[in-house]
N, C-alpha and C. Protein backbone atom coordinates (compact mmCIF):
# COMPACT_ATOMS: atom_id res chain seq x y z
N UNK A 1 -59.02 132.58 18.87
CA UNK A 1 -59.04 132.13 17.48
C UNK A 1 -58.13 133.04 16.66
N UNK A 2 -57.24 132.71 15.61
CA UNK A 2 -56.67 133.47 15.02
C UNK A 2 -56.98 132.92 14.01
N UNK A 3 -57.52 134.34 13.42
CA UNK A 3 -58.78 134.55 12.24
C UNK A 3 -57.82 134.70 10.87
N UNK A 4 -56.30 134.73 11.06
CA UNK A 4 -55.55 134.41 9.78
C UNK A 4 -55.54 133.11 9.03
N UNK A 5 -55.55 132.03 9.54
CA UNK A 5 -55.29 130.55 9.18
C UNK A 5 -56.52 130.33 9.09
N UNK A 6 -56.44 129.52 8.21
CA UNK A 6 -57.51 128.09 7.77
C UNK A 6 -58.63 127.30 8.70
N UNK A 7 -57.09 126.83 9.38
CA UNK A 7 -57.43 126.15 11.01
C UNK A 7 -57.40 124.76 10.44
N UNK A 8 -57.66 123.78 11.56
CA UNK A 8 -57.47 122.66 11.79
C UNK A 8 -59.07 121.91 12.19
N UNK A 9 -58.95 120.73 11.66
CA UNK A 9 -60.56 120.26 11.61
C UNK A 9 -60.12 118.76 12.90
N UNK A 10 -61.19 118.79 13.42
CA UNK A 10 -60.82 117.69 14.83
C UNK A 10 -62.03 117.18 15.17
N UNK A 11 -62.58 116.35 15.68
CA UNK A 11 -63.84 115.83 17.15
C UNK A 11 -62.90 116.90 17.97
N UNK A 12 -64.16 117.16 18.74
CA UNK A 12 -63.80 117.76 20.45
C UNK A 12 -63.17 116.61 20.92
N UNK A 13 -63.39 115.51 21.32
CA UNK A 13 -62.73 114.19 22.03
C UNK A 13 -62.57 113.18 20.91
N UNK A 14 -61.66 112.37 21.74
CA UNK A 14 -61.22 110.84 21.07
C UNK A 14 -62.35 109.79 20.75
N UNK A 15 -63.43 109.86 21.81
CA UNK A 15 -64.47 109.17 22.21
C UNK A 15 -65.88 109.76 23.12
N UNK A 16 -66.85 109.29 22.68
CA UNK A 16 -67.93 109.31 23.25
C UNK A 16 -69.59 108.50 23.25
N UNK A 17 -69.87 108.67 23.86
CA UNK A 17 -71.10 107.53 24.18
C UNK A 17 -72.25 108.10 24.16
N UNK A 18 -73.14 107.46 23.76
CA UNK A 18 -74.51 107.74 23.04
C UNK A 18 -74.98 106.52 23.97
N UNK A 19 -76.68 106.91 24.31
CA UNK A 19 -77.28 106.09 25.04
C UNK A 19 -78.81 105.75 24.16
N UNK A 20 -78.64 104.55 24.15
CA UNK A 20 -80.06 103.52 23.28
C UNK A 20 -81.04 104.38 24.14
N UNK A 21 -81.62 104.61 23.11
CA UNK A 21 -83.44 104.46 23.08
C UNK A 21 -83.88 103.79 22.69
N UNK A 22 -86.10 103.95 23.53
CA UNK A 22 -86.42 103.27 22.64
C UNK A 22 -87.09 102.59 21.56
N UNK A 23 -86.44 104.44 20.19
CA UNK A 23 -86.62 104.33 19.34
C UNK A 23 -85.81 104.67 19.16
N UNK A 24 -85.15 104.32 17.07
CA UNK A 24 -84.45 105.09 16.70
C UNK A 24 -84.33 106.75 16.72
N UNK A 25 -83.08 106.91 16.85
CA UNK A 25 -82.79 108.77 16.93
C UNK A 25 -81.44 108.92 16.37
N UNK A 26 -81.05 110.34 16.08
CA UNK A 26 -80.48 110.88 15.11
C UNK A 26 -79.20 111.17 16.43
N UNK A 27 -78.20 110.68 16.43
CA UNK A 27 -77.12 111.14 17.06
C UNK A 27 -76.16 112.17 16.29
N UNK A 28 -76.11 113.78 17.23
CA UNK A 28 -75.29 114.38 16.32
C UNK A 28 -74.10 114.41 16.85
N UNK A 29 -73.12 114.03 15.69
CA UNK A 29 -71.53 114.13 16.36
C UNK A 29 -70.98 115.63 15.57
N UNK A 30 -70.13 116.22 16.41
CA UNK A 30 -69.81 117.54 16.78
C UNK A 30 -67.81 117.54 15.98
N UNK A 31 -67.94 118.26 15.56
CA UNK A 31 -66.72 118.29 14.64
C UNK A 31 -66.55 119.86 14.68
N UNK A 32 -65.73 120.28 15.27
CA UNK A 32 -65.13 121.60 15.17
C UNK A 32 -63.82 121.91 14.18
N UNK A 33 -64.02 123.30 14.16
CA UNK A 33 -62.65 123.87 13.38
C UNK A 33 -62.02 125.00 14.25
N UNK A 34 -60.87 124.75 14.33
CA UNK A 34 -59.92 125.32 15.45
C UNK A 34 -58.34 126.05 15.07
N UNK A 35 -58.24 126.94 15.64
CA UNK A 35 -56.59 127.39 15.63
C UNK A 35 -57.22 128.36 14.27
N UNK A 36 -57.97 128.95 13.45
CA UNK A 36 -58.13 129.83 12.60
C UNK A 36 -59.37 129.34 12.00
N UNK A 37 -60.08 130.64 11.46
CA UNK A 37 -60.98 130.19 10.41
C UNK A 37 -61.28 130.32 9.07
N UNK A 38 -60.27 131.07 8.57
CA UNK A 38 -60.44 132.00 7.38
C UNK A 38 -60.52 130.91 5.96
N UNK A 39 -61.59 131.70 5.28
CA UNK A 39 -61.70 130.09 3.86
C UNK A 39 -62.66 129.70 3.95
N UNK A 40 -62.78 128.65 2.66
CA UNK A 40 -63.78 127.51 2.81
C UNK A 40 -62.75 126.45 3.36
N UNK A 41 -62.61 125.61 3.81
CA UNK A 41 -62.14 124.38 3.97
C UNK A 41 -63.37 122.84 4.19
N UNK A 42 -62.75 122.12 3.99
CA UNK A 42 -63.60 120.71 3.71
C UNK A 42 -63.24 119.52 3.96
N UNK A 43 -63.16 117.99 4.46
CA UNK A 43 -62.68 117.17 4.32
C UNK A 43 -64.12 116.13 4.05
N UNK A 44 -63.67 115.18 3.94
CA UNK A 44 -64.78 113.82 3.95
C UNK A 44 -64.85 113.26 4.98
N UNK A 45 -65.75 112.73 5.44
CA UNK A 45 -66.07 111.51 6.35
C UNK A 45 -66.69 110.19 6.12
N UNK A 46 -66.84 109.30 6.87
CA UNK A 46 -67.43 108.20 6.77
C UNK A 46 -67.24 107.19 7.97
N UNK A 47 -68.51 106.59 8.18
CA UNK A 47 -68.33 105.52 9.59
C UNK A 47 -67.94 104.33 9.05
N UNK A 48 -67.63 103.39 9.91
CA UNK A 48 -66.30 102.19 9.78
C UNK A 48 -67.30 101.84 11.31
N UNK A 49 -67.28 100.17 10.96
CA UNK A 49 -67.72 98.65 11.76
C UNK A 49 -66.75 98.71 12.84
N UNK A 50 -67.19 98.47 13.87
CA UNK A 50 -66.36 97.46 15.31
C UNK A 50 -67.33 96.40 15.56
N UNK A 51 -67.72 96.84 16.68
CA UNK A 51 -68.59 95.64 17.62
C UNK A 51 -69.72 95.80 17.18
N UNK A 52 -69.74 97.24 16.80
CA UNK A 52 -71.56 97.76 16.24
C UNK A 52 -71.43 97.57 14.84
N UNK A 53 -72.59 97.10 14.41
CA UNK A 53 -72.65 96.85 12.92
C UNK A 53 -73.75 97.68 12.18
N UNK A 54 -73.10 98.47 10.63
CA UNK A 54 -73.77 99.03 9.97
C UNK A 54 -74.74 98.56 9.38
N UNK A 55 -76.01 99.23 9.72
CA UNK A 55 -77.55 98.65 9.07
C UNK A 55 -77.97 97.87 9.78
N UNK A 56 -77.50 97.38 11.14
CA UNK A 56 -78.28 96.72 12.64
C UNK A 56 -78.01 97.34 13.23
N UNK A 57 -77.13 98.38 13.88
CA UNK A 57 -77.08 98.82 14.97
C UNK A 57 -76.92 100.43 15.21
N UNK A 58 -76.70 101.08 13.69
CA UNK A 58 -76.68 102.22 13.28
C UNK A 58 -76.64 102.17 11.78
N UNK A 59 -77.17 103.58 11.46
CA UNK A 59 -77.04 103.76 9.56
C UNK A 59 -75.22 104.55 8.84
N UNK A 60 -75.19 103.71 8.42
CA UNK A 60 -73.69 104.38 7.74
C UNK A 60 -73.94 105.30 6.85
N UNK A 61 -73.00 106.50 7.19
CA UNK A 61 -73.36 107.57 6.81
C UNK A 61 -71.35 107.78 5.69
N UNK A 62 -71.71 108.77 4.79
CA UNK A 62 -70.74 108.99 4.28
C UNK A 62 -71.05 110.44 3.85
N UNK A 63 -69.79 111.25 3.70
CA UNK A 63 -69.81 112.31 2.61
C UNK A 63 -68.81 113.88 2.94
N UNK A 64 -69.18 114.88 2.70
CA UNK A 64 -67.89 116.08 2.40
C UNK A 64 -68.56 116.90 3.94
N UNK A 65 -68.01 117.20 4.59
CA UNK A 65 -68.29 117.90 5.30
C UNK A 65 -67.42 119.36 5.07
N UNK A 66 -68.13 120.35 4.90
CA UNK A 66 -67.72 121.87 4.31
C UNK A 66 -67.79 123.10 5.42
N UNK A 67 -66.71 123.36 5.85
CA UNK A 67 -67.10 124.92 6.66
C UNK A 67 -66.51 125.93 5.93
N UNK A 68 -67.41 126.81 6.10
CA UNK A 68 -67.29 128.26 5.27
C UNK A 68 -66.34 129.40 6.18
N UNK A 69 -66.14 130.45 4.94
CA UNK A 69 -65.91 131.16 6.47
C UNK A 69 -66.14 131.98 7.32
N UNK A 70 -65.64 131.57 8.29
CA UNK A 70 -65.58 132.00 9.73
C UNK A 70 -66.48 130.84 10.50
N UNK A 71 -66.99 129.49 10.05
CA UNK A 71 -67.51 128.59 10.21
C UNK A 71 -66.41 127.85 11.64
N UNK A 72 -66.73 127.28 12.36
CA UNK A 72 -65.82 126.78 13.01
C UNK A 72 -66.91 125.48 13.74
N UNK A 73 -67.87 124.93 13.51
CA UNK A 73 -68.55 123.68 14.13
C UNK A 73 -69.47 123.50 13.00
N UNK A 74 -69.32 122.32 12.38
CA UNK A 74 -70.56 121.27 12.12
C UNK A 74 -70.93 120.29 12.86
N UNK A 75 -71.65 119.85 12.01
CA UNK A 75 -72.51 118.14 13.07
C UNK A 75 -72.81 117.41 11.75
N UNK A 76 -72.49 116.01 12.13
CA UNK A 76 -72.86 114.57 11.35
C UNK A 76 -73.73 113.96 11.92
N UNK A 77 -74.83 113.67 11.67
CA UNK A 77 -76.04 113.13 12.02
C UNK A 77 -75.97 111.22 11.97
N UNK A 78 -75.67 110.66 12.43
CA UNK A 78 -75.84 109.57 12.89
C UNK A 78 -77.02 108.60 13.79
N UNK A 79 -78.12 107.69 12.57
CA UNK A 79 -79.06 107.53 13.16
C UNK A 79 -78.39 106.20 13.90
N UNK A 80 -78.75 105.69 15.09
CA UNK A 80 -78.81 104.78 15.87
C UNK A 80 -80.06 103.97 16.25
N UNK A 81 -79.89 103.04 15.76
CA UNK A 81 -81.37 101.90 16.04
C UNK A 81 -80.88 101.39 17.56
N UNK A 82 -82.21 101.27 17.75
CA UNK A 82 -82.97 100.77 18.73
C UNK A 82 -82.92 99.41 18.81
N UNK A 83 -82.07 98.61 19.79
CA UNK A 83 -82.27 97.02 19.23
C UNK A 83 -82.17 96.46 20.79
N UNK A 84 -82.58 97.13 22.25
CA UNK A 84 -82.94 96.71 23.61
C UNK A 84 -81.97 96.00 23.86
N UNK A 85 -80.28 96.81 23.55
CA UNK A 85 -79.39 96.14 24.74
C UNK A 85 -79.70 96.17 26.25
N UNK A 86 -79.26 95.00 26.81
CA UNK A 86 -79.93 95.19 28.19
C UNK A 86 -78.33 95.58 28.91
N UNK A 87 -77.27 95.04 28.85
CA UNK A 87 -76.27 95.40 29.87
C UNK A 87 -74.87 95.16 28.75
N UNK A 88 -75.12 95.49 27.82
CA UNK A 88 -73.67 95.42 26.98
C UNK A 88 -73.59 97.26 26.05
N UNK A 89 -72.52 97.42 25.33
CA UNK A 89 -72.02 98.99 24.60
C UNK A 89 -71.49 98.09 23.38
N UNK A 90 -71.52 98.75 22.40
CA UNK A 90 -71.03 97.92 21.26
C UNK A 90 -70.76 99.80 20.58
N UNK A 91 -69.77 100.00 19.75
CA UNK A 91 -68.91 100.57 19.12
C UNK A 91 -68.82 100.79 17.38
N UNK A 92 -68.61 101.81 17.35
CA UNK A 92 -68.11 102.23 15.61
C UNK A 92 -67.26 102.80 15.63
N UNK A 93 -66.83 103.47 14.55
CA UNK A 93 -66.06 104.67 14.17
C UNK A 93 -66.39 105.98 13.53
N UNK A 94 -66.42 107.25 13.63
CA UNK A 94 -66.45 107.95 12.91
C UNK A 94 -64.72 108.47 12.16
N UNK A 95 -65.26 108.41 10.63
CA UNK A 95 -63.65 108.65 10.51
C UNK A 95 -63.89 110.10 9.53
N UNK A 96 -62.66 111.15 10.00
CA UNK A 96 -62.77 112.72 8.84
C UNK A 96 -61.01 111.80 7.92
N UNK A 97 -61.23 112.34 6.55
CA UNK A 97 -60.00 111.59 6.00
C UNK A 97 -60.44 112.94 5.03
N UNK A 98 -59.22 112.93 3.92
CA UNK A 98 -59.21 113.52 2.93
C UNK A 98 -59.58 115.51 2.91
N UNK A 99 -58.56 115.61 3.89
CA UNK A 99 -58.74 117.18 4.30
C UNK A 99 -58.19 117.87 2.95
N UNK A 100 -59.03 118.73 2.55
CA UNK A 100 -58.66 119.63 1.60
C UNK A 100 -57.66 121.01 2.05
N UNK A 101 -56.66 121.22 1.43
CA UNK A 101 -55.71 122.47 1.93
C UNK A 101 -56.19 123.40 1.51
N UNK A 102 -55.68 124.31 2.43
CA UNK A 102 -54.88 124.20 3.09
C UNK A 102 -54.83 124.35 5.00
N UNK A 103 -56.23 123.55 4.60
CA UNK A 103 -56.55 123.08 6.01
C UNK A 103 -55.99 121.89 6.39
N UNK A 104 -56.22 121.26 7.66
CA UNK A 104 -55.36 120.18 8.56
C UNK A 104 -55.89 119.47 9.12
N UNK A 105 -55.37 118.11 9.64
CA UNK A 105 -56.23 117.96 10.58
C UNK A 105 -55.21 117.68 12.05
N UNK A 106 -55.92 117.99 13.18
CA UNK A 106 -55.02 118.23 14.19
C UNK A 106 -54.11 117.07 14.80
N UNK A 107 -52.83 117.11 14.68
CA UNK A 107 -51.89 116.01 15.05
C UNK A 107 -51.95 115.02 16.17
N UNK A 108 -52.42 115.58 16.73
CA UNK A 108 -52.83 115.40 18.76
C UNK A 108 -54.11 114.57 18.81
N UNK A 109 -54.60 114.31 17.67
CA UNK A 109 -56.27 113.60 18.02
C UNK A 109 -55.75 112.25 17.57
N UNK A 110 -57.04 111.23 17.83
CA UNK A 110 -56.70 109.89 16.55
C UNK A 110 -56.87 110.06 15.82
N UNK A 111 -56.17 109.36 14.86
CA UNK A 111 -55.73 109.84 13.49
C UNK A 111 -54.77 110.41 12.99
N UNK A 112 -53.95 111.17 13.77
CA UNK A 112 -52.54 111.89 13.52
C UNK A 112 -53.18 113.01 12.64
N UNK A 113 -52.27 113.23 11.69
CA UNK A 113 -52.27 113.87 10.92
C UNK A 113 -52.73 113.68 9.48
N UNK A 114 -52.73 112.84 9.38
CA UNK A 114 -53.44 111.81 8.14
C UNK A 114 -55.42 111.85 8.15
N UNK A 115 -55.51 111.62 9.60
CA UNK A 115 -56.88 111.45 9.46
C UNK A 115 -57.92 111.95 10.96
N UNK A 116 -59.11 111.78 11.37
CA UNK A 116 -59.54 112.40 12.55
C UNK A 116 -60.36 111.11 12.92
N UNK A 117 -60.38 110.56 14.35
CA UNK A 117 -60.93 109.28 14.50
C UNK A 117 -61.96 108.89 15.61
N UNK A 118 -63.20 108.90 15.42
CA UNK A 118 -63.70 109.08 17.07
C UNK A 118 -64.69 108.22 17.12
N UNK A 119 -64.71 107.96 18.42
CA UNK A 119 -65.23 106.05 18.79
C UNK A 119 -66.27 106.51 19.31
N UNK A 120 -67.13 106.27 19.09
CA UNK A 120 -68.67 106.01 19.44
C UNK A 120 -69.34 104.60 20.53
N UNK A 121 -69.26 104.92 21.16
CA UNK A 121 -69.90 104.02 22.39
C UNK A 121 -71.60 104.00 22.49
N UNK A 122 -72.17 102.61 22.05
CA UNK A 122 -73.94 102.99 22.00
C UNK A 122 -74.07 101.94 23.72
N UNK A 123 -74.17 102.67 24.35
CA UNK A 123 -74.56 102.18 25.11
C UNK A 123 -75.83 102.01 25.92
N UNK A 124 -76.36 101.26 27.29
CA UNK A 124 -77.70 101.08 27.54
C UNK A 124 -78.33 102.23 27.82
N UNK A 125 -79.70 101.91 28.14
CA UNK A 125 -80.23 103.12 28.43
C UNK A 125 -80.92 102.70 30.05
N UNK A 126 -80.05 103.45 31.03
CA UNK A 126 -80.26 102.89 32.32
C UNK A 126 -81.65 103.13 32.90
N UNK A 127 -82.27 104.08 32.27
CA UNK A 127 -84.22 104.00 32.83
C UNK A 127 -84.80 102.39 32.26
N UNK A 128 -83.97 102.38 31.13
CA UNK A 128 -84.98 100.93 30.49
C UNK A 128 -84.42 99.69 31.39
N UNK A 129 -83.00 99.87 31.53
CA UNK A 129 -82.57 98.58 31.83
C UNK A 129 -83.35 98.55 33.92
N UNK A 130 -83.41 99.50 34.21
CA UNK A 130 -83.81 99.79 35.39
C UNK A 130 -85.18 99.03 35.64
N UNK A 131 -86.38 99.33 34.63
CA UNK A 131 -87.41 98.74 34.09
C UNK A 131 -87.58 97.77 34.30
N UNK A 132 -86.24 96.77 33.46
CA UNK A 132 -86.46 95.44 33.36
C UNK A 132 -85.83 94.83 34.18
N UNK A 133 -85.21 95.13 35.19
CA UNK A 133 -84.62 94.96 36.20
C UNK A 133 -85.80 94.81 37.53
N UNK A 134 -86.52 96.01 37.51
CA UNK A 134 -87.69 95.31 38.55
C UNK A 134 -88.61 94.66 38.29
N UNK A 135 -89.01 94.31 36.89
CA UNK A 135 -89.98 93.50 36.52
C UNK A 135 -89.78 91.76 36.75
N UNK A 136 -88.20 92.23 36.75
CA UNK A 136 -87.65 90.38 36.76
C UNK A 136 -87.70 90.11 38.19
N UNK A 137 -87.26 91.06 38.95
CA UNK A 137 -87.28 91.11 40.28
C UNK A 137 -88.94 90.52 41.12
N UNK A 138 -89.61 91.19 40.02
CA UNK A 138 -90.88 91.46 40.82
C UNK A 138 -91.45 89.18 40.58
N UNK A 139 -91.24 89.44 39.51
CA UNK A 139 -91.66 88.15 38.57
C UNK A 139 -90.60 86.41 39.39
N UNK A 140 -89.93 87.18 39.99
CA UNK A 140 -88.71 85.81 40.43
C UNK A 140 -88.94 85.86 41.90
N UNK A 141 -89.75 86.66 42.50
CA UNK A 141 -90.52 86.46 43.79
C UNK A 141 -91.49 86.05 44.24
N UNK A 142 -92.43 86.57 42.71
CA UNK A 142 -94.03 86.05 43.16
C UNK A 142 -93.92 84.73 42.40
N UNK A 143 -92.88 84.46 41.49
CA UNK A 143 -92.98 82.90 40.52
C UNK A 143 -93.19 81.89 41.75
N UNK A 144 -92.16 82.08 42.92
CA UNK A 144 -92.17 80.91 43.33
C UNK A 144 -93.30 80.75 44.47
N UNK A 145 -94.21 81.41 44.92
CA UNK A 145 -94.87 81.58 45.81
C UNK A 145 -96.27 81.18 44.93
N UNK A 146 -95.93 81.50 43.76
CA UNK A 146 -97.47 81.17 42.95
C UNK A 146 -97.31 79.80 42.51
N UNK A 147 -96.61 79.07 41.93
CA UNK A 147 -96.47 77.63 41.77
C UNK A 147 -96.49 76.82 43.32
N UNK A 148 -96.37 77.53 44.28
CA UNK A 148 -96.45 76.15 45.82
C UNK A 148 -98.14 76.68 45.78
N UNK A 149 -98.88 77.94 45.55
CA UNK A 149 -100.25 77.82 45.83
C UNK A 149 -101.02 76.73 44.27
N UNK A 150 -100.32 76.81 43.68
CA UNK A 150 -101.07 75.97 42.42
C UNK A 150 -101.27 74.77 42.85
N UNK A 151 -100.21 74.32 43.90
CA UNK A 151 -100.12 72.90 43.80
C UNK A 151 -100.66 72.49 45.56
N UNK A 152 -101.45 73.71 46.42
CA UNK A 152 -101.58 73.85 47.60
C UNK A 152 -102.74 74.76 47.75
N UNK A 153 -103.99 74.03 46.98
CA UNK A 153 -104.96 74.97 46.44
C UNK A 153 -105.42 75.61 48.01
N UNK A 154 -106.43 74.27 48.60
CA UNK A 154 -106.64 74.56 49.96
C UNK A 154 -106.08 75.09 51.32
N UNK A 155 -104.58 74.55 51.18
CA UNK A 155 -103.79 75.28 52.75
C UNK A 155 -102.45 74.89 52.15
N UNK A 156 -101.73 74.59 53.42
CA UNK A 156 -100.79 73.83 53.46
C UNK A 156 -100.50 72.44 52.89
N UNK A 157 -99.35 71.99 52.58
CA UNK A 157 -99.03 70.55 52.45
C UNK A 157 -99.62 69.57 53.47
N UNK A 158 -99.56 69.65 54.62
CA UNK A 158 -100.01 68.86 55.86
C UNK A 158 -101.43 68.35 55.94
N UNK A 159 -102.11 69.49 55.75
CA UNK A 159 -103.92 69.56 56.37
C UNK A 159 -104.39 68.47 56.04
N UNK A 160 -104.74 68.29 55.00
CA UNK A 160 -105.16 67.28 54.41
C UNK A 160 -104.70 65.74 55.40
N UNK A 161 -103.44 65.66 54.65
CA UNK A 161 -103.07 64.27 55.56
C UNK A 161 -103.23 64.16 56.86
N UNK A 162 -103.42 64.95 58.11
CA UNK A 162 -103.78 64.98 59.26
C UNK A 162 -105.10 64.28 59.02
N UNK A 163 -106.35 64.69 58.59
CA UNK A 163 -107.43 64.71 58.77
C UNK A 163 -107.43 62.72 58.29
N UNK A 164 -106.71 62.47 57.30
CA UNK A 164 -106.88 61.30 56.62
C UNK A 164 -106.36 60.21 58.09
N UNK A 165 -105.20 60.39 58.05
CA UNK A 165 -104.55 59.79 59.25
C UNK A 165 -105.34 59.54 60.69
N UNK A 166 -106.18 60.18 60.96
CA UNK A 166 -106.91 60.37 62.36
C UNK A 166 -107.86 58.90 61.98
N UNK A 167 -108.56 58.87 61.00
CA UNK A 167 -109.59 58.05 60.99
C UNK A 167 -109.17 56.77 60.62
C-alpha cells in the first residue's frame, strides 16, 4: 500500500454470486480501497434492475459510501428475498458512480473510469433444490404404484376374472 495517495475505490471482482435462502438475508458486498489510503475519500452507490427485480427479488439500496483514513474496505448490505428459485440465477447491478477527488475509481474494473460495476448473481440454493429433487423423485415412483393398487384393491387384474370364467 502506498500510504501517500488517496487510492482508488473498486469491487474485488467484476462479478459474484450469492446463494437463495430460505429466508431473507443481508448480502454483504465488499468494496475496497487500493493503491493508497491517505484522506477521507467517498463516492455513491446504488443498485440498477437486470433479470432480478427491485422489491421482488432484492431491496434497492442507495447512498455515499465514505472511507476514512487509512480505511481501505467497506461493505454494502444488500437484502435478498427469498422467492424458492428451483433451477434458474437472475441478476442486478451494483453500481459506485460519483467518486469524490481526489480519489478514483480503478480503470481496469467495469465501469472504466467513470464508474465501478459489479454483477450480482442470486442464485439456487443446492441443499433446497436437492430437497425437492428427492421428494419428486420419491412422489413419481410411489404415484404410479399407488393408483394400479387403488384400482386393484384385492390382487391382480386377472384373479377375479379367472374365478368368474370357470363357472
Amino acid at each position: 500500500i502506498d500510504d501517500d495517495l488517496p487510492g482508488m475505490i473498486a469491487f474485488p471482482e467484476d462479478q459474484i454470486t450469492v446463494h437463495e435462502k430460505t429466508e431473507d438475508f443481508e448480502a454483504d458486498i465488499m468494496v475496497v480501497r487500493k493503491n493508497g489510503s491517505t484522506g477521507k475519500i467517498s463516492c455513491s452507490y446504488k443498485t440498477e434492475d437486470s433479470s432480478a427485480r427491485a422489491g421482488l427479488d432484492f431491496e434497492p439500496v442507495s447512498g455515499t459510501l465514505v472511507f476514512e483514513e487509512g480505511e481501505t474496505m467497506q461493505k454494502i448490505k444488500v437484502m435478498i428475498k427469498a422467492r424458492g428459485r428451483y433451477d434458474k440465477s437472475e441478476m442486478f447491478r451494483v453500481i459506485l458512480h460519483d467518486v469524490q477527488a481526489p480519489a478514483k475509481f480503478d480503470p481496469d474494473t467495469d465501469g472504466g473510469a467513470d464508474s465501478c460495476v459489479l454483477t450480482v448473481m442470486i442464485g439456487t440454493d443446492q441443499v433446497s433444490k436437492d430437497q425437492v429433487d428427492r421428494i419428486m423423485s420419491s412422489l413419481q415412483t410411489n404415484w404410479s404404484q399407488q393408483f394400479k393398487n387403488a384400482f386393484y384393491v384385492l390382487g391382480g387384474e386377472d384373479e377375479g376374472d379367472d374365478e368368474e370364467d370357470k363357472q
